[in-house]
N, C-alpha and C. Protein backbone atom coordinates (compact mmCIF):
# COMPACT_ATOMS: atom_id res chain seq x y z
N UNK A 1 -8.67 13.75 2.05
CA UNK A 1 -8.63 12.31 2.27
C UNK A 1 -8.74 11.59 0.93
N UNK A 2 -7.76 10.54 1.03
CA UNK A 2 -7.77 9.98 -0.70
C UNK A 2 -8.32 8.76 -0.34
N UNK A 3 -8.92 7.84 -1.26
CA UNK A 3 -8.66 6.55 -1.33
C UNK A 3 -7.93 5.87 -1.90
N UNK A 4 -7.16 6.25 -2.12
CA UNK A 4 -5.89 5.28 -3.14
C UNK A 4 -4.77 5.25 -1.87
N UNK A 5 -4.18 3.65 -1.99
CA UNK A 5 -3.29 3.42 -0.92
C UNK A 5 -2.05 2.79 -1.43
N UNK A 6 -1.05 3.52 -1.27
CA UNK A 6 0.50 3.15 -1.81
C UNK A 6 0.59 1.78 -1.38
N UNK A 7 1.09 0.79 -1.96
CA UNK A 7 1.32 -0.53 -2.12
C UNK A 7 2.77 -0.91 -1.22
N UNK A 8 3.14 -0.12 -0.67
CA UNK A 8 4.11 0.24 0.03
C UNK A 8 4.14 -1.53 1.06
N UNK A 9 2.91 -1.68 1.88
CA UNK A 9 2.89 -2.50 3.02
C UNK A 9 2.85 -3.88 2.26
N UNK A 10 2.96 -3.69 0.61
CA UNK A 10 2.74 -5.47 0.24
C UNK A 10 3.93 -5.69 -0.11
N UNK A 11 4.58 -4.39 -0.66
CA UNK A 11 6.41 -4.79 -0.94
C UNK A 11 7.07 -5.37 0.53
N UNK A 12 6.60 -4.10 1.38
CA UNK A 12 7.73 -4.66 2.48
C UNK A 12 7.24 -6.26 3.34
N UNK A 13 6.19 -6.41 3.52
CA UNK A 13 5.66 -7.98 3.72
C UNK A 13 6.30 -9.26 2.60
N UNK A 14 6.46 -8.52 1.34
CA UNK A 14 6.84 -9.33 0.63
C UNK A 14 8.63 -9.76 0.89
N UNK A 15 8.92 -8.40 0.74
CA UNK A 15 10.34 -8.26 1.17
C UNK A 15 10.74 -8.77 2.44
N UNK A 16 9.88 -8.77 3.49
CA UNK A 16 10.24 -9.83 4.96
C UNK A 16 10.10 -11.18 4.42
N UNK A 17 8.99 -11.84 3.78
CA UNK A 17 9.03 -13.13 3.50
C UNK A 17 9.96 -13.90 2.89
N UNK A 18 11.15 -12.96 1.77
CA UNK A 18 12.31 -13.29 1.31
C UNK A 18 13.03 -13.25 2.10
N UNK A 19 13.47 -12.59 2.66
CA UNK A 19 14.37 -12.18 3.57
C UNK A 19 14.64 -13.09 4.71
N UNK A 20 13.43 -13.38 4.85
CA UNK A 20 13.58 -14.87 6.09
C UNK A 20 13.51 -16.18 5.74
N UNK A 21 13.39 -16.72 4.68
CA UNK A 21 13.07 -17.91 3.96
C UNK A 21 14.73 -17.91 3.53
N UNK A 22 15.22 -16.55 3.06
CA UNK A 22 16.98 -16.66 2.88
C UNK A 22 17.46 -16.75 4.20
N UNK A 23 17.23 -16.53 5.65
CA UNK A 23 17.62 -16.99 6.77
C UNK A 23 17.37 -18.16 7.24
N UNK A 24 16.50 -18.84 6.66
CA UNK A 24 15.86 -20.24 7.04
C UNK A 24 16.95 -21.51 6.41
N UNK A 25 17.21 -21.13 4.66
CA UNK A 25 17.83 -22.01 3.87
C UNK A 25 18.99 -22.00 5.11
N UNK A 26 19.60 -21.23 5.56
CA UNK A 26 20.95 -21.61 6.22
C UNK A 26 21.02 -22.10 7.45
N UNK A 27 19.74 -22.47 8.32
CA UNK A 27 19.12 -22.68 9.51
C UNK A 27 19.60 -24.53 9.29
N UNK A 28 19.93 -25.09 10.55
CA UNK A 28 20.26 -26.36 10.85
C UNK A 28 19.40 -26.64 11.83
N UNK A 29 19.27 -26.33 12.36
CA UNK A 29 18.37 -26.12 13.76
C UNK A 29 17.12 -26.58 13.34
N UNK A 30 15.96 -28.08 13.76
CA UNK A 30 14.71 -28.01 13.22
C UNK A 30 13.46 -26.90 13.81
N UNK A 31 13.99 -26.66 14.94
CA UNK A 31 12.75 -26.13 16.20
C UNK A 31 12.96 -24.81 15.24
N UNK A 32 14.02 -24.37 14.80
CA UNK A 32 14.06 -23.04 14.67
C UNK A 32 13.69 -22.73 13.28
N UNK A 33 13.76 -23.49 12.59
CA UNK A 33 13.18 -23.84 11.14
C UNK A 33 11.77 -23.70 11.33
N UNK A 34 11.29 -24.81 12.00
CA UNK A 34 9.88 -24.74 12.31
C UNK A 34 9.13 -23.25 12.15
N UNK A 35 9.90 -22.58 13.60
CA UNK A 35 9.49 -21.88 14.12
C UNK A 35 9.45 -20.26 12.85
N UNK A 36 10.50 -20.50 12.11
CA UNK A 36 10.98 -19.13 11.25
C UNK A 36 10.17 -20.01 9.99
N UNK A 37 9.29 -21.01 9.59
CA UNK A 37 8.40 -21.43 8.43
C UNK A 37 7.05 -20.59 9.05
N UNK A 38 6.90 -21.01 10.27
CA UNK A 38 5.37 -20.71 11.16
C UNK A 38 5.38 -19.31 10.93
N UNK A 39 6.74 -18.39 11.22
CA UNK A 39 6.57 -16.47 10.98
C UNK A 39 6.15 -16.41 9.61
N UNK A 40 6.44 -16.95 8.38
CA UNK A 40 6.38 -16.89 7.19
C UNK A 40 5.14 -17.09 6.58
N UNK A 41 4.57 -18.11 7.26
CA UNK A 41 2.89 -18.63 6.92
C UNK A 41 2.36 -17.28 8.00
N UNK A 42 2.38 -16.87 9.16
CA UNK A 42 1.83 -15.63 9.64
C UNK A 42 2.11 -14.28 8.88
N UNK A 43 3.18 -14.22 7.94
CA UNK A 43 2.90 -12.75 7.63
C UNK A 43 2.17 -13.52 6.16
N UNK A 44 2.54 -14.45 5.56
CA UNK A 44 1.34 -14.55 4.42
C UNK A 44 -0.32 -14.54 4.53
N UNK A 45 -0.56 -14.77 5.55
CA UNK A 45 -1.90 -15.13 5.87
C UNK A 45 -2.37 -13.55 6.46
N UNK A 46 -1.51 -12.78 7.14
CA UNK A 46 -1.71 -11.51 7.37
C UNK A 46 -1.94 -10.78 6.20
N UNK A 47 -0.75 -10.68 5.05
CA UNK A 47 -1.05 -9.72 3.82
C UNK A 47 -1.82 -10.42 3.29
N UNK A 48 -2.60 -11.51 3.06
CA UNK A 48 -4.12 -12.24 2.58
C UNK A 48 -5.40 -11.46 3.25
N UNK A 49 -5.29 -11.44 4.33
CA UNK A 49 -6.41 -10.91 5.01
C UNK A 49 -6.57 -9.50 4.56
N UNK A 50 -5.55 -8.90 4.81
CA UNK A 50 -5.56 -7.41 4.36
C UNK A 50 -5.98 -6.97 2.75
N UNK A 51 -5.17 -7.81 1.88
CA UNK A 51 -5.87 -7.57 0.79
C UNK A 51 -7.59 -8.06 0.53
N UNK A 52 -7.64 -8.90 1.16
CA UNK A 52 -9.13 -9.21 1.37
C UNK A 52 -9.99 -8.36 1.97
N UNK A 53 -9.75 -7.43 2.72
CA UNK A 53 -10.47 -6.92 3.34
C UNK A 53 -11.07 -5.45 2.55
N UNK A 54 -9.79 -5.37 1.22
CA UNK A 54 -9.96 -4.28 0.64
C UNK A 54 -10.99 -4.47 -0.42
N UNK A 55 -12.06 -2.99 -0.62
CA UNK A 55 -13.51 -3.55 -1.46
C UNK A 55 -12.95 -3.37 -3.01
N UNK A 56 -11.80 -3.32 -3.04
CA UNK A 56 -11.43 -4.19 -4.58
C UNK A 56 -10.16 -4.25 -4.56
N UNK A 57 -9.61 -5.06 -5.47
CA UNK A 57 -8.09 -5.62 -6.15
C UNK A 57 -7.51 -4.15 -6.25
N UNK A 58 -6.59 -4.38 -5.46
CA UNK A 58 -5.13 -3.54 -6.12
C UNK A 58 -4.78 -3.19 -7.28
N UNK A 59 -4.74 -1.85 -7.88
CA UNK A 59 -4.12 -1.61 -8.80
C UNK A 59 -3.12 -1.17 -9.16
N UNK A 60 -2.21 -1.22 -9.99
CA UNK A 60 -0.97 -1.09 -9.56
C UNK A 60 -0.07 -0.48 -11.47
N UNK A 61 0.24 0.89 -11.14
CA UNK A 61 0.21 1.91 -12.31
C UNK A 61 1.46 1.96 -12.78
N UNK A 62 2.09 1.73 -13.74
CA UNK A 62 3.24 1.31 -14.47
C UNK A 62 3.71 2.86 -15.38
N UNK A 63 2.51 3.99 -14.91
CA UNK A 63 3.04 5.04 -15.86
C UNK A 63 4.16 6.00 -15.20
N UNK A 64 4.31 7.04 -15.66
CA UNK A 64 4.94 8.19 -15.41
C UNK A 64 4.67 9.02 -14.16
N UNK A 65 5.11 9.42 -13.08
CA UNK A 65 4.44 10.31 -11.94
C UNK A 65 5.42 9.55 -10.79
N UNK A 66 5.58 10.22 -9.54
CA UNK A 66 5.94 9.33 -8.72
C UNK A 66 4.05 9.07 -7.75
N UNK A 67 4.61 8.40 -6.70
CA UNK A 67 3.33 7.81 -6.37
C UNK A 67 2.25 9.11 -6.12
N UNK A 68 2.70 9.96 -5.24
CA UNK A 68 2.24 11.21 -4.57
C UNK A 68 1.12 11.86 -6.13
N UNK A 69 2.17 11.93 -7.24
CA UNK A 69 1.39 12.67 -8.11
C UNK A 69 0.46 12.25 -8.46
N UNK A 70 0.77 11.08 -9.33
CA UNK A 70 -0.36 10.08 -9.43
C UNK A 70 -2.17 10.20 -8.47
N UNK A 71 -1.63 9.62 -7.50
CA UNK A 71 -2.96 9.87 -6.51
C UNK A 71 -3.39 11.63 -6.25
N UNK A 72 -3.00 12.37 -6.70
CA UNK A 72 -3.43 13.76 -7.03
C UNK A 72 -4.09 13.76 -7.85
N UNK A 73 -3.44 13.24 -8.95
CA UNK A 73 -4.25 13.33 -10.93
C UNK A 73 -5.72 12.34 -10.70
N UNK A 74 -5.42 11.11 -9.58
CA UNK A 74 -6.39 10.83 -9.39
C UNK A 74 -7.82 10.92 -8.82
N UNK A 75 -7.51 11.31 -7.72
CA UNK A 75 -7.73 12.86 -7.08
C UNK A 75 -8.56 13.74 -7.60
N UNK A 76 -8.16 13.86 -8.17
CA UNK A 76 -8.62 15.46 -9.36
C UNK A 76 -9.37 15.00 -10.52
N UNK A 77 -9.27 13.62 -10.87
CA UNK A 77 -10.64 13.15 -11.77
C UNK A 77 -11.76 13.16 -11.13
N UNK A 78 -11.60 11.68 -10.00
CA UNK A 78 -12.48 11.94 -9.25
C UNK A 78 -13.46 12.81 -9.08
N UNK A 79 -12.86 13.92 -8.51
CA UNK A 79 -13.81 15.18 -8.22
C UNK A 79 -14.34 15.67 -9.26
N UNK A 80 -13.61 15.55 -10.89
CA UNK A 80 -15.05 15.86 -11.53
C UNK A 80 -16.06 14.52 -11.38
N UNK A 81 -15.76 13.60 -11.86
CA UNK A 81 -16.57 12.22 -11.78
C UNK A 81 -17.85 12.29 -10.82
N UNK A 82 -17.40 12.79 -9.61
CA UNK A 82 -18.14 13.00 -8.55
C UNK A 82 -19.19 14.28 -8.68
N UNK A 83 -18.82 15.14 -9.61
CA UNK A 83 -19.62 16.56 -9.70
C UNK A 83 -19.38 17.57 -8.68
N UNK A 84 -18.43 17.46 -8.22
CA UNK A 84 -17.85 18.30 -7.10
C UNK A 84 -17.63 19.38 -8.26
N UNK A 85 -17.72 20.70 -7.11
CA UNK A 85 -17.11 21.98 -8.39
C UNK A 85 -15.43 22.41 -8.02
N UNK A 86 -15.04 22.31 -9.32
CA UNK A 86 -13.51 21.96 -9.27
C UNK A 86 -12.94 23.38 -8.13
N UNK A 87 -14.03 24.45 -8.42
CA UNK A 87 -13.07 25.69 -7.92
C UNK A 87 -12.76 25.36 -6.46
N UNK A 88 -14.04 25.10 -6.12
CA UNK A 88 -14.03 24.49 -4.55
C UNK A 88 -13.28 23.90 -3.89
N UNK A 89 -12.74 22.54 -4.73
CA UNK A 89 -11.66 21.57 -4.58
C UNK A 89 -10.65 22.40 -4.26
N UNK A 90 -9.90 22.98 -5.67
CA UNK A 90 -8.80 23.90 -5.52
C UNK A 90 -8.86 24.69 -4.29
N UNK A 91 -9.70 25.44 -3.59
CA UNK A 91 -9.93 26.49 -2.53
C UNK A 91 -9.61 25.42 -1.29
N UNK A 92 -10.34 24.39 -1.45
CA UNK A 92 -9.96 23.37 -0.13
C UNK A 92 -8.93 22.90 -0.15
N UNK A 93 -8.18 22.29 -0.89
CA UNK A 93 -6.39 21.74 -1.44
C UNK A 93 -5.70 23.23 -0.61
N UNK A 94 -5.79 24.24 -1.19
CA UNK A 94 -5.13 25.10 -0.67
C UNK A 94 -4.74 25.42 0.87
N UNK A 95 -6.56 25.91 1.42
CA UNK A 95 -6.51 25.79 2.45
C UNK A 95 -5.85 25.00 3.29
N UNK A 96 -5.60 23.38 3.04
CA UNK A 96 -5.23 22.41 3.70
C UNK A 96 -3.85 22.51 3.94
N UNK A 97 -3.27 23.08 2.44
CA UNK A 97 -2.20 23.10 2.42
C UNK A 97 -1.38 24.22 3.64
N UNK A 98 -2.11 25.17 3.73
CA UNK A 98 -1.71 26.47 4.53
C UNK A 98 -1.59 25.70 5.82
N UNK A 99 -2.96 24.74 6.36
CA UNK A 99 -3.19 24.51 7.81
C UNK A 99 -1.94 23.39 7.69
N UNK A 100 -1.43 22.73 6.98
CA UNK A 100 -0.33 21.59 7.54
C UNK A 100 0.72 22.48 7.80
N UNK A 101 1.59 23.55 7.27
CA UNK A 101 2.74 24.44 7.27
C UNK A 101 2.79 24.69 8.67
């Protein structure tokens, strides 16, 4: 179990909020305007809450790795940080790995 969480759900929230604000500009219709501004303030106020709820700010890593690795390397500090004994780790990673196959 990691704690690091791919940023995945703020792109695509973000990416709906464009996406419909470019369906809105072409909207004539007021009710429906209304109504497609009101979805837009609900998913902003949704990805607000959510990041709020998290016990710290997002960080967000500009280096080398794809995401998966990354949160491994991170992963794997951690557990010294923590004083966990690394062999252990490795023996449990493994194991886990066998039981998903």
């Amino acid at each position: 179990m990691t704690n690091f969480l791919p940023a995945g759900i703020i792109k695509d929230t973000i990416t709906d909020i464009h996406q419909k604000s470019l369906e809105l500009k072409k909207e004539r219709n007021l009710i429906r305007l209304q109504q497609g501004i009101t979805e837009i303030e609900d998913m902003a106020l949704d990805l607000a809450i959510f990041l709020e709820k998290l016990s710290c700010e997002p960080l967000i890593y500009t280096g080398p790795g794809t995401t998966e690795e990354v949160i491994k390397r991170l992963d794997w500090a951690l557990t010294f940080g923590e004083e966990i004994d690394p062999a252990e780790f490795l023996k449990y990673n493994r194991e886990k790995k066998r039981n998903n196959k």
